[in-house]
Protein backbone atom coordinates (compact mmCIF):
# COMPACT_ATOMS: atom_id res chain seq x y z
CA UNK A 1 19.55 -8.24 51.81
CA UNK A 2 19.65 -11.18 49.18
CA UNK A 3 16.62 -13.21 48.51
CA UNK A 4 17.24 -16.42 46.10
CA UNK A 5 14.29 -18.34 44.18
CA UNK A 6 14.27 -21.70 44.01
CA UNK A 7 12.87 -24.88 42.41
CA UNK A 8 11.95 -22.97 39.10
CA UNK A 9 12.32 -23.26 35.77
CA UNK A 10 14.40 -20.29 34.51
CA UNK A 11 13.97 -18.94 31.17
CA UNK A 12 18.18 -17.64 30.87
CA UNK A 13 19.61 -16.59 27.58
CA UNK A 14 20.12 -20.31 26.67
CA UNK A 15 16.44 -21.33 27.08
CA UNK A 16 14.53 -22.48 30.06
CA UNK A 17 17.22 -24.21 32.63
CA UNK A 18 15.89 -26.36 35.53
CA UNK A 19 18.51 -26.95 38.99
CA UNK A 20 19.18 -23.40 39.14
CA UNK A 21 18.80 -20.74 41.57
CA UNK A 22 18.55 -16.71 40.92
CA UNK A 23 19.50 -14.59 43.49
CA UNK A 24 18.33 -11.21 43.71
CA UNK A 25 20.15 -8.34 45.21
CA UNK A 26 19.17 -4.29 45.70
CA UNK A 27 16.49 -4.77 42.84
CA UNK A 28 18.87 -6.80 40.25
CA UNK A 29 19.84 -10.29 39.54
CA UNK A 30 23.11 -11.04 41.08
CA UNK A 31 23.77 -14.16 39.93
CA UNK A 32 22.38 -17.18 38.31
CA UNK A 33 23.68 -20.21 40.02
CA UNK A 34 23.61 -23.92 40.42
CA UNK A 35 21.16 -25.07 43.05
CA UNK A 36 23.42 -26.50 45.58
CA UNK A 37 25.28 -23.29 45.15
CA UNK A 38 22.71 -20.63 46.43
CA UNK A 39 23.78 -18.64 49.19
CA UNK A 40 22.41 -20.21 52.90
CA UNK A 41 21.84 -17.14 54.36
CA UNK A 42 19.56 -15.39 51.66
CA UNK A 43 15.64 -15.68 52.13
CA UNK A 44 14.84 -18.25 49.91
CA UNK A 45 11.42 -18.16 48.10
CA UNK A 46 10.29 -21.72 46.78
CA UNK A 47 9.01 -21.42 42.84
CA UNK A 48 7.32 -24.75 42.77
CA UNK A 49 8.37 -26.15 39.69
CA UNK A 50 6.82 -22.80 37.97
CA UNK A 51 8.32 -20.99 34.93
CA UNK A 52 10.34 -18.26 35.55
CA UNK A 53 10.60 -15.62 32.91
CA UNK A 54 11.22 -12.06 32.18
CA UNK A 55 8.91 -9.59 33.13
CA UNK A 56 6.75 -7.91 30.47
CA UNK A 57 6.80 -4.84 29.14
CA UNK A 58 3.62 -2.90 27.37
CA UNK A 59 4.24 0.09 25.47
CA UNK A 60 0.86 0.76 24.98
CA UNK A 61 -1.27 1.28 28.16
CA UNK A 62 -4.53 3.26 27.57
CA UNK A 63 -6.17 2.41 31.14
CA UNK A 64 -6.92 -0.58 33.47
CA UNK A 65 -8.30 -0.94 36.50
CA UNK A 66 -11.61 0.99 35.51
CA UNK A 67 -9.57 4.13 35.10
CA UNK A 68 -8.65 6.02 31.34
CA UNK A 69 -4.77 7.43 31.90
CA UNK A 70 -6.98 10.56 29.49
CA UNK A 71 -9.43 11.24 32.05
CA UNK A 72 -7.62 12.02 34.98
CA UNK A 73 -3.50 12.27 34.32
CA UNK A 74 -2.39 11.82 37.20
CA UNK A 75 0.05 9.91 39.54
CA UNK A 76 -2.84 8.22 41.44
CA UNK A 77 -4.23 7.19 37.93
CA UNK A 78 -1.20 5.70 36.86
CA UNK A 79 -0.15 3.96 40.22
CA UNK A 80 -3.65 2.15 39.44
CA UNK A 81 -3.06 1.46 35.86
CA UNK A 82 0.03 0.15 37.14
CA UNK A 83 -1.51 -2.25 39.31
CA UNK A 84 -4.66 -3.59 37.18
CA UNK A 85 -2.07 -4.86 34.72
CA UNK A 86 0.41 -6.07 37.21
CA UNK A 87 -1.80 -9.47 38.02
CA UNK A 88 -0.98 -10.49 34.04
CA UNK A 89 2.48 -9.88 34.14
CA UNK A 90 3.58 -6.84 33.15
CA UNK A 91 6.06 -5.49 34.71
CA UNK A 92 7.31 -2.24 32.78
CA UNK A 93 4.84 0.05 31.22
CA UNK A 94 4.21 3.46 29.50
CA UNK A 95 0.76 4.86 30.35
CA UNK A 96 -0.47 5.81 26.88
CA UNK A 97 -2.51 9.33 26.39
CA UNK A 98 -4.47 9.42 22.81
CA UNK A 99 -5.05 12.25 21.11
CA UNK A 100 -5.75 15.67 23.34
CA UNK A 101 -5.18 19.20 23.94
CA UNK A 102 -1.20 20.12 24.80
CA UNK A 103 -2.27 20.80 28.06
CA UNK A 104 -3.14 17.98 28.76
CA UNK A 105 -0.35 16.18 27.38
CA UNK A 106 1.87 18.52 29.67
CA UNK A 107 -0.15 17.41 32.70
CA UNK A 108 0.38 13.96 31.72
CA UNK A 109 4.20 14.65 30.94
CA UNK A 110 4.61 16.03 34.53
CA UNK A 111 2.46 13.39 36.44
CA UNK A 112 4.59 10.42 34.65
CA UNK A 113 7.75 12.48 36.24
CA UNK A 114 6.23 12.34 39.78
CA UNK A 115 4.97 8.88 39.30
CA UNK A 116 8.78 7.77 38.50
CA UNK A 117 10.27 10.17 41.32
CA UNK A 118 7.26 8.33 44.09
CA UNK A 119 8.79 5.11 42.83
CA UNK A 120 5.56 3.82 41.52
CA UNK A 121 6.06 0.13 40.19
CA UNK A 122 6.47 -0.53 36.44
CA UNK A 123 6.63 2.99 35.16
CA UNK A 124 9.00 3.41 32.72
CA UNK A 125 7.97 6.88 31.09
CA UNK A 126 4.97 7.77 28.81
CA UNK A 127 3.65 6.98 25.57
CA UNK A 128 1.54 9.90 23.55
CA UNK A 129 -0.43 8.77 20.67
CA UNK A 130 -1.56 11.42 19.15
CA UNK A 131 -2.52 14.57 18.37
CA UNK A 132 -0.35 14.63 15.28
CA UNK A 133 -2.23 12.28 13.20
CA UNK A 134 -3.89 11.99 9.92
CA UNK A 135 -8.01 12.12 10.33
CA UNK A 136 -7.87 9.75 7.39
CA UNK A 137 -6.78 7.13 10.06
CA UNK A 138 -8.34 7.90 12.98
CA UNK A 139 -9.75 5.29 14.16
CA UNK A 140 -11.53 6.41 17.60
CA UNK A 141 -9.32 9.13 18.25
CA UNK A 142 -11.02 12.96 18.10
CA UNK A 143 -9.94 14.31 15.25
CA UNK A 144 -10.81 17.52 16.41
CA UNK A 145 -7.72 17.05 18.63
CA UNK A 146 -5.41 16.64 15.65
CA UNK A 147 -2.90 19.22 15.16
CA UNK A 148 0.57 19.47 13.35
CA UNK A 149 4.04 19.74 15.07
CA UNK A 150 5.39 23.07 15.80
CA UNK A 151 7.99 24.65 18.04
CA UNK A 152 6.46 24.78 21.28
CA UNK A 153 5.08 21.16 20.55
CA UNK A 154 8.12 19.99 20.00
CA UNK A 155 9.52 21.47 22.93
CA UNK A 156 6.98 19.86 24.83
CA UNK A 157 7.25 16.27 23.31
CA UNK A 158 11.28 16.59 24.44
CA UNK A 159 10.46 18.09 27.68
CA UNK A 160 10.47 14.87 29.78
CA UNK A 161 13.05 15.13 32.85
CA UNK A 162 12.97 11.19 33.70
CA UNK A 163 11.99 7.94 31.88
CA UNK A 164 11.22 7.53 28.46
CA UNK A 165 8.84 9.19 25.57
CA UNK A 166 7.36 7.82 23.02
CA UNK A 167 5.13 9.91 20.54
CA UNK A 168 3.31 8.38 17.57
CA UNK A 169 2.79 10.20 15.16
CA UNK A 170 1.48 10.68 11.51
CA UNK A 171 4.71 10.99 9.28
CA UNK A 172 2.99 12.69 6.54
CA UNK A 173 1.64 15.69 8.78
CA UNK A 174 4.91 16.73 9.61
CA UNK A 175 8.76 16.72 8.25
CA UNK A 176 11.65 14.40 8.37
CA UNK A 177 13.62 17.73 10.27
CA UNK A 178 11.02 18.07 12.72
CA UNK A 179 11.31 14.01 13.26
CA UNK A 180 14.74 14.15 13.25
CA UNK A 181 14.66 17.20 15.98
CA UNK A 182 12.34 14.77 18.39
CA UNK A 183 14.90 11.92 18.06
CA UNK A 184 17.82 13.76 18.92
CA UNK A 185 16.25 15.47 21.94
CA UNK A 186 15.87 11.58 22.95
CA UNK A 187 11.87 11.33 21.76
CA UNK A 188 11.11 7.83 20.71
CA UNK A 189 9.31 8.14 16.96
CA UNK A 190 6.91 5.60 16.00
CA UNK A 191 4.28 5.76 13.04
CA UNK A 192 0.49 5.32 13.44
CA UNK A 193 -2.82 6.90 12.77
CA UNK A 194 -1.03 7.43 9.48
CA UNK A 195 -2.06 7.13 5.27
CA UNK A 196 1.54 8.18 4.68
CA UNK A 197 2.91 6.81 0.91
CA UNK A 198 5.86 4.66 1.06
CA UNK A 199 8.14 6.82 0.02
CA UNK A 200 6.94 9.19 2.77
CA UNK A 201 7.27 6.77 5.15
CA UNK A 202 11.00 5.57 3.99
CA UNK A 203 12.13 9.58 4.82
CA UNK A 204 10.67 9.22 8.05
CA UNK A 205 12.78 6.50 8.63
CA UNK A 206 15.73 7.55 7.85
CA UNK A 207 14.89 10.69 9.77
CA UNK A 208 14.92 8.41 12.93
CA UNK A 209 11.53 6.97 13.43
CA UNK A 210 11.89 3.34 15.01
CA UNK A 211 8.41 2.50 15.47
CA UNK A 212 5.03 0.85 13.92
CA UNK A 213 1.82 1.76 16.36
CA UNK A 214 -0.34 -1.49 16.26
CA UNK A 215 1.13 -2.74 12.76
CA UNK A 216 -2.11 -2.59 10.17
CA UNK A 217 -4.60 -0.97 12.38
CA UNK A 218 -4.77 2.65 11.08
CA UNK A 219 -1.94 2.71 8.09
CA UNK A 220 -1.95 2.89 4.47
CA UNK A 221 -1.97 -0.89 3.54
CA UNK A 222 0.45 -2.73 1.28
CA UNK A 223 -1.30 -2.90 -2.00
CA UNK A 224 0.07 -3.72 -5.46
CA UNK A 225 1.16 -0.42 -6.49
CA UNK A 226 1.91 1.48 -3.58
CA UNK A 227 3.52 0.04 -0.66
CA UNK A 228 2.00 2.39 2.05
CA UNK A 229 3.22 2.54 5.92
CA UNK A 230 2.73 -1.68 5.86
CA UNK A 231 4.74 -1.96 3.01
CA UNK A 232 7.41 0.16 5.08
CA UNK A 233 7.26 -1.65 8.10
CA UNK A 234 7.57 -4.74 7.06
CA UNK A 235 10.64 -4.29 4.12
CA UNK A 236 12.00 -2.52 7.14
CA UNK A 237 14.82 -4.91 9.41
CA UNK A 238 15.37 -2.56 11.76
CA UNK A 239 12.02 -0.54 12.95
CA UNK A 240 10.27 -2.40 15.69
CA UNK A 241 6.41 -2.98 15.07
CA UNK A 242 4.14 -3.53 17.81
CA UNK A 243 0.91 -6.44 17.44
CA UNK A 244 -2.18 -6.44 19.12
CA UNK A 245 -2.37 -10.28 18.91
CA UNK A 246 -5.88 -10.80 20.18
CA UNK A 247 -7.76 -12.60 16.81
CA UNK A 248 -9.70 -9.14 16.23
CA UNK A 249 -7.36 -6.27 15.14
CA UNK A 250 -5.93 -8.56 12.91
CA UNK A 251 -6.21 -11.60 11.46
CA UNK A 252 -3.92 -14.16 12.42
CA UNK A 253 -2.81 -15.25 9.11
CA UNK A 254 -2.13 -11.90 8.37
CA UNK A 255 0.81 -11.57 11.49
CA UNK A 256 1.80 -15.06 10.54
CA UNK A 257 2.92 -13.90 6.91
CA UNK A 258 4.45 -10.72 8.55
CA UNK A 259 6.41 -12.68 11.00
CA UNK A 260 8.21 -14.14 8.03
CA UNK A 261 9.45 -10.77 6.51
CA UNK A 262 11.90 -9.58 9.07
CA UNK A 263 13.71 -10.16 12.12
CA UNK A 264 11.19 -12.03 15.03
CA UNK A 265 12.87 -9.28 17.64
CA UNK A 266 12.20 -6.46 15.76
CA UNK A 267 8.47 -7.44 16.84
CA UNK A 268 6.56 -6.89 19.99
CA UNK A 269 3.44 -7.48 22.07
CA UNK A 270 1.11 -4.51 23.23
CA UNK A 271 -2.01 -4.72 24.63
CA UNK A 272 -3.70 -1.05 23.72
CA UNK A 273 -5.94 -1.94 27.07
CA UNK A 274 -8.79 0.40 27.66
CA UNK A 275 -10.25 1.01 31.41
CA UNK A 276 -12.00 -2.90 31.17
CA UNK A 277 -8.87 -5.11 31.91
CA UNK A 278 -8.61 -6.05 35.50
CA UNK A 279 -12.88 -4.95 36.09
CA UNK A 280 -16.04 -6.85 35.87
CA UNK A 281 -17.35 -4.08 34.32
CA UNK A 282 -16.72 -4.01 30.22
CA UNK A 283 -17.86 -0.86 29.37
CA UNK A 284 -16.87 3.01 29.83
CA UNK A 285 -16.30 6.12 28.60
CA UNK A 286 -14.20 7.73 26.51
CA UNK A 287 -14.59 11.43 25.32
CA UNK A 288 -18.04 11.26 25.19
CA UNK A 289 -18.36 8.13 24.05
CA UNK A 290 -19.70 4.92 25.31
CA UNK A 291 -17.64 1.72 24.83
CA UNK A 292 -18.11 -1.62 25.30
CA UNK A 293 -16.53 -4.94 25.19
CA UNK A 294 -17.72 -7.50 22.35
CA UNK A 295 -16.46 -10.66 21.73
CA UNK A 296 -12.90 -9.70 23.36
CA UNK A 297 -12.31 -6.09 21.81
CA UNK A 298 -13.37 -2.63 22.73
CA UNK A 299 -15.90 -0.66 20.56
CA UNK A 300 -17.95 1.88 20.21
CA UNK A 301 -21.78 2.04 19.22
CA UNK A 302 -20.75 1.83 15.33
CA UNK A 303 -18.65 -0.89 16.18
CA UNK A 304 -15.02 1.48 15.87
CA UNK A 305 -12.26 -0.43 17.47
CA UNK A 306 -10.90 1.60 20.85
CA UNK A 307 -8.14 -0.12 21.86
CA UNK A 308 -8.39 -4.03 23.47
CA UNK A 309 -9.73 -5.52 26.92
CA UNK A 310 -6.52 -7.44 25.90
CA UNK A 311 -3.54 -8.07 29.14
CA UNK A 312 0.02 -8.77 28.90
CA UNK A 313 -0.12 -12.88 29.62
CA UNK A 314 -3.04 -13.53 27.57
CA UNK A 315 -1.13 -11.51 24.49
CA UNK A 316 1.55 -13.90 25.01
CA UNK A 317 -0.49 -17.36 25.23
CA UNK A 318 -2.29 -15.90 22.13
CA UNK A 319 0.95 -15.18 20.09
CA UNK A 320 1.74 -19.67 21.00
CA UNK A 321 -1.81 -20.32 20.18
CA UNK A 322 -2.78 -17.88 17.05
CA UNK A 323 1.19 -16.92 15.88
CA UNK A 324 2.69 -20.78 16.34
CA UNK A 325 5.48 -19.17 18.54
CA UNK A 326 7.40 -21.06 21.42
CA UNK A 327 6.61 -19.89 24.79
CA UNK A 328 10.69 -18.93 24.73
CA UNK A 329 9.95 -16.40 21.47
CA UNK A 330 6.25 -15.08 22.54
CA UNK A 331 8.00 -14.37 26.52
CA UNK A 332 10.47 -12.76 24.22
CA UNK A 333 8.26 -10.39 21.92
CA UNK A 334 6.44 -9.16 25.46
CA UNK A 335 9.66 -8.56 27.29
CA UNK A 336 13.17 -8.56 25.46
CA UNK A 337 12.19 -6.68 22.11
CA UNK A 338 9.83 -3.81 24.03
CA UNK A 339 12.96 -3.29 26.45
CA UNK A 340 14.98 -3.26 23.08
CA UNK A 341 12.66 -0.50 21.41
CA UNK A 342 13.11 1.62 24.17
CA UNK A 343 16.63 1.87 24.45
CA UNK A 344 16.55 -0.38 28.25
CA UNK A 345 17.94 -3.63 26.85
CA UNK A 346 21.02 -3.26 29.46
CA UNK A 347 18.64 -2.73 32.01
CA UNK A 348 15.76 -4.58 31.36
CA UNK A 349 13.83 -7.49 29.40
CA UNK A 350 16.03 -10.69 29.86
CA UNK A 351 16.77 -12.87 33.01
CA UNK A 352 20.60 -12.12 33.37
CA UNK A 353 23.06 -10.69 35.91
CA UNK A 354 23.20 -7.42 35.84
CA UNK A 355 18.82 -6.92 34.69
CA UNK A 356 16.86 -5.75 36.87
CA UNK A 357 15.34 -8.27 39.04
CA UNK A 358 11.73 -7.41 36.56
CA UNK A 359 10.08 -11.23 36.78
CA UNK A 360 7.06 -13.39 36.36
CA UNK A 361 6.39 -16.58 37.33
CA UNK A 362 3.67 -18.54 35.46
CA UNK A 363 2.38 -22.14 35.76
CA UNK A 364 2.16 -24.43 33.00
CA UNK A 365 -0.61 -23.12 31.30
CA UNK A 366 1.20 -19.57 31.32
CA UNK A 367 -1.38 -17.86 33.70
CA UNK A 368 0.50 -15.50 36.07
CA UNK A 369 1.66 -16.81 39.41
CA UNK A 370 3.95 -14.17 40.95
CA UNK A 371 5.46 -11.07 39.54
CA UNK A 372 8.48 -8.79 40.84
CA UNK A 373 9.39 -5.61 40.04
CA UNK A 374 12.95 -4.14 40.85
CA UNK A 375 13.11 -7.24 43.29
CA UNK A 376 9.71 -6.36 45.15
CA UNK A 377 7.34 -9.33 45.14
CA UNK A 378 3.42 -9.05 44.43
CA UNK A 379 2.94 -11.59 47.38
């Protein structure tokens, strides 16, 4: 069955196009085509003159929905998590476990397999932050969690049967090898929770690591005689660094200046969202601790961040209104470079034929409309 949208503007590879039509077929785009040219017997679904634009994808999903992905990993928890972030636009998502036991993490590893296998919407694998990270830069993680990287961890962190993994990790508790084993047993490395030296950090690339956790929230900073894990990131082209553009984590002058040191698509949105986004209720638990929402951001009682009340769509009107990005670039830092990071650019992250039919539709003032995922409408 083919289904065609209409009367939208469509954010293609060229930029937002208006007198087009996209018709979706078995979960993909088909074809892009001129109005007049959509097929008459597909069910046609009116956009209204809305912006239509890639779904988004958050690599960094602590909880939504009033539930932590830590506190109960399970299929039900992240079918909910799932749908709490859904209503801002994201579309694609890892359900993010910090630091904990290995038991749990192999709980979490085997409920993100069912959850893909069920065909719950948005999934796209799992992201575990933590426990291999320096107490130095813990932010609110346990360090009593913290552990370093041995066989049977490493076994474990490749062990995924389906979807994607992404571990972040301090580079300095471990070894380039042991990096270097994750990556080729298809482990996504990123850096984070880390006080790693420069030079430290430039072995870890080479060893494979791709990825900044929340650029300048728990790293060595750039300073004028050692570079630290900023310095890295940022002299870095390639490596992908993620922003938690919400005016608290960091300052916006500071991501402006960044933005001018390297390639714009080698950044992207996250939201770190804690159980608050999508609930009335801005407070909850985590580990023991009470946390609550102030001024926009999560923290606990000595004012520790822990993660954001921060969603998808709002990360992306704040990167136009705090960053001075188009709407075309910020769409693009919450759907195109994410998909890019985790090795799904063919598949996902861009309005073209052949993507999966992943898609949100916003008004003018970017608040979500619509959203599909594989070709399945929220309405």
């Amino acid at each position: 069955m083919q289904a065609v949208l209409v009367n939208g503007r469509i954010l293609a590879e060229s930029g937002f196009v208006d007198g087009k039509s996209l018709v979706v077929e078995n979960g993909r785009i088909a074809a892009i085509l001129n109005a007049a040219d959509a097929p008459a017997d597909a069910t046609r679904h009116d956009l209204d003159g809305g912006l239509l634009v890639p779904g988004f994808i958050d690599t960094q999903v602590n909880g939504g929905g009033g539930v932590l992905f830590n506190d109960a990993p399970t299929v039900e928890t992240i079918a909910a998590i799932g749908a709490a972030h859904r209503p801002f636009g994201t579309t694609g998502f890892l359900p993010t476990l910090i630091s904990d036991d290995l038991t749990v993490v192999d709980t979490a590893m085997r409920a993100v397999e069912a959850a893909i296998e069920a065909g719950v919407p948005g999934v796209l694998g799992i992201h575990i932050e933590g426990p291999f990270l320096n107490a130095k830069r813990k932010g609110i993680h346990d360090a009593g969690k913290f552990r370093v990287i041995d066989d049977a961890a490493a076994a474990l962190l490749g062990s995924l049967k389906i979807g994607k993994t992404l571990v972040t990790l301090a580079p300095e508790t471990t070894t380039p090898d042991t990096i270097r084993k994750l990556t080729n047993n298809g482990v996504i490395v990123a850096a984070g929770h880390t006080n790693a030296a420069y030079g430290t950090m430039r072995k870890a690339l080479a060893a494979g690591l791709t990825g900044f956790t929340h650029l300048f929230n728990a790293m060595s900073p750039l300073t004028s005689r050692e570079p630290g894990a900023v310095g890295a990131a940022l002299e870095s082209q390639t490596a992908w660094c993620g922003l938690i553009v919400d005016g608290r984590h960091v300052d916006p002058v500071v991501l402006r200046i960044a933005l001018r040191t390297r390639p714009l698509d080698r950044f992207m949105l996250v939201t770190d969202a804690m159980p608050t986004v999508g609930m009335i209720d801005k407070s909850f638990d985590l580990q023991g601790r009470q946390i609550h929402v102030v001024n926009g951001v999560c923290v606990d009682a000595h004012g520790t961040l822990a993660g954001s009340d921060l969603d998808m769509a709002a990360a992306v009107r704040n990167a136009i209104s705090m960053l001075n990005l188009t709407v075309e670039d910020a769409v693009s830092l919450a759907s195109a470079s994410p998909a890019a990071f985790l090795g799904l650019a063919g598949q996902r992250g861009r309005i073209a034929v052949g993507q999966a039919a992943d898609l949100v539709l916003l008004d003018d003032n970017l608040k979500v409309r619509e959203t599909w995922i594989d070709g399945a409408s929220s309405r």
